[in-house]
Protein backbone atom coordinates (compact mmCIF):
# COMPACT_ATOMS: atom_id res chain seq x y z
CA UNK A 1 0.00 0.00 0.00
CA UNK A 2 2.69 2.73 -0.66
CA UNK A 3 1.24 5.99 -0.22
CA UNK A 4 -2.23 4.75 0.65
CA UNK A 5 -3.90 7.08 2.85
CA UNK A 6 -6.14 5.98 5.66
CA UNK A 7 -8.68 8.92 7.48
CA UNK A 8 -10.17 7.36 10.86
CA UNK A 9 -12.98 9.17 12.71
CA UNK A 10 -12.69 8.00 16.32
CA UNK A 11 -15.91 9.57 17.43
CA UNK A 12 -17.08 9.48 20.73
CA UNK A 13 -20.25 9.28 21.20
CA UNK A 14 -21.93 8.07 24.51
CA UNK A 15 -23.80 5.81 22.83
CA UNK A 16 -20.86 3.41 21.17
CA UNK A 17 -19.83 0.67 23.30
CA UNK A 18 -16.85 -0.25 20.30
CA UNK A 19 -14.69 2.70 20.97
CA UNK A 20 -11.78 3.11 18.40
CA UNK A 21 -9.24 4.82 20.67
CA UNK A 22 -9.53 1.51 23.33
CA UNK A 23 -7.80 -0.36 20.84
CA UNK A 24 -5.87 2.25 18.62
CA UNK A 25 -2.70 1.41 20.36
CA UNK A 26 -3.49 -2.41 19.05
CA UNK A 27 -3.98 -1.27 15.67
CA UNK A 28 -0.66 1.00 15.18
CA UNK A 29 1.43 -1.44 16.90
CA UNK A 30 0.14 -4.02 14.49
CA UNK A 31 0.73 -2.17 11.17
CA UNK A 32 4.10 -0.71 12.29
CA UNK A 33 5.53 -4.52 12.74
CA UNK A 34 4.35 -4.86 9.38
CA UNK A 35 6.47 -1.83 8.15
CA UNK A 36 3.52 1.11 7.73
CA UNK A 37 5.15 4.32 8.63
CA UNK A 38 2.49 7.25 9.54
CA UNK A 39 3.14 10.42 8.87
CA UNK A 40 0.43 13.37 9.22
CA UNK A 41 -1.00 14.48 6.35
CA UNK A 42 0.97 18.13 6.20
CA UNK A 43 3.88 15.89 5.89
CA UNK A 44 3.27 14.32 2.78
């Protein structure tokens, strides 16, 4: 995926029981190990 650009929305809400940031540290850890770099957009 070189140069493939992922945009997350880790909303909030009261209502979700799934929150995205409880497991965000999973999710970068996982795709770093694979070799993904992230960047922030402005330094593309």
């Amino acid at each position: 995926m070189n140069g493939f650009i992922l945009l997350m929305h880790i909303g909030t809400a009261p209502s979700r029981t799934d929150k995205l940031y409880e497991h965000l540290d999973e999710f970068l850890t996982e795709f770093r190990q694979k070799g993904y770099q992230f960047v922030r957009v402005d330094e593309l």
